[in-house]
C-alpha atoms as a PDB file:
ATOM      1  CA  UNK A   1     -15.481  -2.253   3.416  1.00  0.00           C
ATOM      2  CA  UNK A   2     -12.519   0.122   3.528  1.00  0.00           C
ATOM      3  CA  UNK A   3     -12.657   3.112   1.012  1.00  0.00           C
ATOM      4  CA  UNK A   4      -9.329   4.207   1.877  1.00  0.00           C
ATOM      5  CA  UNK A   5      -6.534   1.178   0.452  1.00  0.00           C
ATOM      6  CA  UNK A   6      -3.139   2.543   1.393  1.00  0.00           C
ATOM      7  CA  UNK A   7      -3.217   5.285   4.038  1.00  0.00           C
ATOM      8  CA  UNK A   8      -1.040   8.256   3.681  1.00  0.00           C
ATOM      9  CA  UNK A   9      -1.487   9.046   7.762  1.00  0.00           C
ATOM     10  CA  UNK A  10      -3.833   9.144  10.634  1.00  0.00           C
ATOM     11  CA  UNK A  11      -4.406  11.611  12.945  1.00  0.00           C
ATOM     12  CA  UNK A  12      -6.619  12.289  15.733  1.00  0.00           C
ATOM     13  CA  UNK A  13      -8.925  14.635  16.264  1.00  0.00           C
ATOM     14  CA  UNK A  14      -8.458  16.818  19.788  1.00  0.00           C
ATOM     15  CA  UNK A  15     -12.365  17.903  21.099  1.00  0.00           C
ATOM     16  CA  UNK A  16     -13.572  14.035  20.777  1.00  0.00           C
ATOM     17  CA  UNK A  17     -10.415  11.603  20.385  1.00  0.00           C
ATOM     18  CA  UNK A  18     -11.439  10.520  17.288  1.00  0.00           C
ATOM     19  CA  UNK A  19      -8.765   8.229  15.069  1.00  0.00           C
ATOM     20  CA  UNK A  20      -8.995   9.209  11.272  1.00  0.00           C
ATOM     21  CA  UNK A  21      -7.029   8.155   8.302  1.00  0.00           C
ATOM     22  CA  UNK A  22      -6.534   9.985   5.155  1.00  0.00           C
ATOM     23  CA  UNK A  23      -4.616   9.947   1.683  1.00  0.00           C
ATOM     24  CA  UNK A  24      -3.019  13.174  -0.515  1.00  0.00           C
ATOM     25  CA  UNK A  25      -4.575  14.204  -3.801  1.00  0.00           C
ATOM     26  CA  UNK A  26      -2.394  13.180  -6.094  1.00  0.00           C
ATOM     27  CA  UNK A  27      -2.667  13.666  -9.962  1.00  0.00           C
ATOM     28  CA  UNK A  28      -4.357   9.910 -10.795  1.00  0.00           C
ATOM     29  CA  UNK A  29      -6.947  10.165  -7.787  1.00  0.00           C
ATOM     30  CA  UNK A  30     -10.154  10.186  -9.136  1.00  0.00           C
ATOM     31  CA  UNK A  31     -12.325  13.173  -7.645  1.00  0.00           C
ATOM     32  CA  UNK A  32     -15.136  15.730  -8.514  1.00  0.00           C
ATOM     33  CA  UNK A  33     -13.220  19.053 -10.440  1.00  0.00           C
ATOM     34  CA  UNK A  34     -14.172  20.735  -7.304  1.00  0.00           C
ATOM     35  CA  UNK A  35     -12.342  19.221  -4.877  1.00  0.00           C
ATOM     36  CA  UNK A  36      -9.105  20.500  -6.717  1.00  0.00           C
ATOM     37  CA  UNK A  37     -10.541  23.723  -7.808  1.00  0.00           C
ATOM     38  CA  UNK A  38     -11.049  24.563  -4.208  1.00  0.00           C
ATOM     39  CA  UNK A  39      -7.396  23.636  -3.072  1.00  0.00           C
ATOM     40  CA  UNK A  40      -8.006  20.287  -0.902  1.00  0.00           C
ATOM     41  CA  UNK A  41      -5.403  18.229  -0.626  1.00  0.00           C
ATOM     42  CA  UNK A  42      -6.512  15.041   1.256  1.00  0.00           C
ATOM     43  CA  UNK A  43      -9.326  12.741   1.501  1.00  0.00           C
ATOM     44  CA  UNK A  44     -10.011  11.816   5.067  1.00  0.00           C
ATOM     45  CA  UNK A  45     -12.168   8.185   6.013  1.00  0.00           C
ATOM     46  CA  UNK A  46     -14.770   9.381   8.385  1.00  0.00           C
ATOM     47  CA  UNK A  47     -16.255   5.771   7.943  1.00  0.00           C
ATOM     48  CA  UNK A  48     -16.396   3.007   5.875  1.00  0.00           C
ATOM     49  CA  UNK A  49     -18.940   4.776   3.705  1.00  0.00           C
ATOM     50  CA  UNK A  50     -18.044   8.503   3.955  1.00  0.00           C
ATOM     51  CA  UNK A  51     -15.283  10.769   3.029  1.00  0.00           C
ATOM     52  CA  UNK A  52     -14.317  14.030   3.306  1.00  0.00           C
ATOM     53  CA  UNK A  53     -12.181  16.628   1.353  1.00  0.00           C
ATOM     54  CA  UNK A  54      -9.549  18.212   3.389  1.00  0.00           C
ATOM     55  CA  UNK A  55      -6.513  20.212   3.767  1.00  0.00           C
ATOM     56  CA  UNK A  56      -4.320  18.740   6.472  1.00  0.00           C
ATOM     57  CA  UNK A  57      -1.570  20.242   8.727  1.00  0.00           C
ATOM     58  CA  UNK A  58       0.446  19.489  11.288  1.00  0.00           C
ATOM     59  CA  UNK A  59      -1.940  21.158  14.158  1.00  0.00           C
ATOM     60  CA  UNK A  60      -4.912  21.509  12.070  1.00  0.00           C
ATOM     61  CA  UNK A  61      -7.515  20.096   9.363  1.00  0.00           C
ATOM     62  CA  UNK A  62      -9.835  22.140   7.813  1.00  0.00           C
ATOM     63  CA  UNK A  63     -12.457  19.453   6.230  1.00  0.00           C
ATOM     64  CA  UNK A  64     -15.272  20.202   3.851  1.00  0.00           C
ATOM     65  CA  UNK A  65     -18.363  19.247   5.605  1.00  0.00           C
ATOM     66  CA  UNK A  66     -20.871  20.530   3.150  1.00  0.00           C
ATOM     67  CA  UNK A  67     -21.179  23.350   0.586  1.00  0.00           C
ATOM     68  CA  UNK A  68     -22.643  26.303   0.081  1.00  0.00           C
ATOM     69  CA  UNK A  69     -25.495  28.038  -2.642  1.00  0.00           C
ATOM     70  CA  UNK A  70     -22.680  28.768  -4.757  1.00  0.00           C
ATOM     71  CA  UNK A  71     -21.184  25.130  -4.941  1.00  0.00           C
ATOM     72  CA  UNK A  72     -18.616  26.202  -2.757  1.00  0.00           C
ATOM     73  CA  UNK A  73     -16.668  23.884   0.147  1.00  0.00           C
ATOM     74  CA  UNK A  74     -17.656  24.910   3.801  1.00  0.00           C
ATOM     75  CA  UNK A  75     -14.766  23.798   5.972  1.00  0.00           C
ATOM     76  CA  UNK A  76     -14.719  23.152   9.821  1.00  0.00           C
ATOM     77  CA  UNK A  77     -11.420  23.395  11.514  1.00  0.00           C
ATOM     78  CA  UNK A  78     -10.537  20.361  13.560  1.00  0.00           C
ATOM     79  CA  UNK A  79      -7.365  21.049  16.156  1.00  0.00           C
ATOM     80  CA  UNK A  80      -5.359  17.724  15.855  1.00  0.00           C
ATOM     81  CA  UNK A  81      -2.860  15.684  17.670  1.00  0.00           C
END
């Protein structure tokens, strides 16, 4: 099972070659208060059962991989191609 329906882009990741696919954060998409509160603008498919929260460049992604005490996201930057 897909999560992600109609893909805004892909984009792979540079330390592991890794092909991901994401969509923007648009007004109608469904997603915790956080998410926009914090300022990401993507959702990325890690796999068919996960997603993460992202802001997406051209160079980079900064993805929310967890959070911390304070509810807050706690990004990794991922170097892209």
């Amino acid at each position: 099972m897909t999560i992600l329906r109609t893909d805004s882009g892909t984009f792979v990741e540079q330390d592991y070659g890794n092909r991901y696919w994401y969509n923007t954060i648009t007004a109608d998409t469904i997603v915790p208060d956080w998410v926009r509160q914090q300022g990401y603008t993507h959702i990325i498919e890690v796999t068919n059962s996960l997603i993460r929260y992202a802001l997406i460049y051209k160079t980079v992604a900064y993805v929310c991989v967890d959070e911390d005490s304070y509810g807050n996201g706690i990004n990794e930057k991922w170097s892209i191609k």
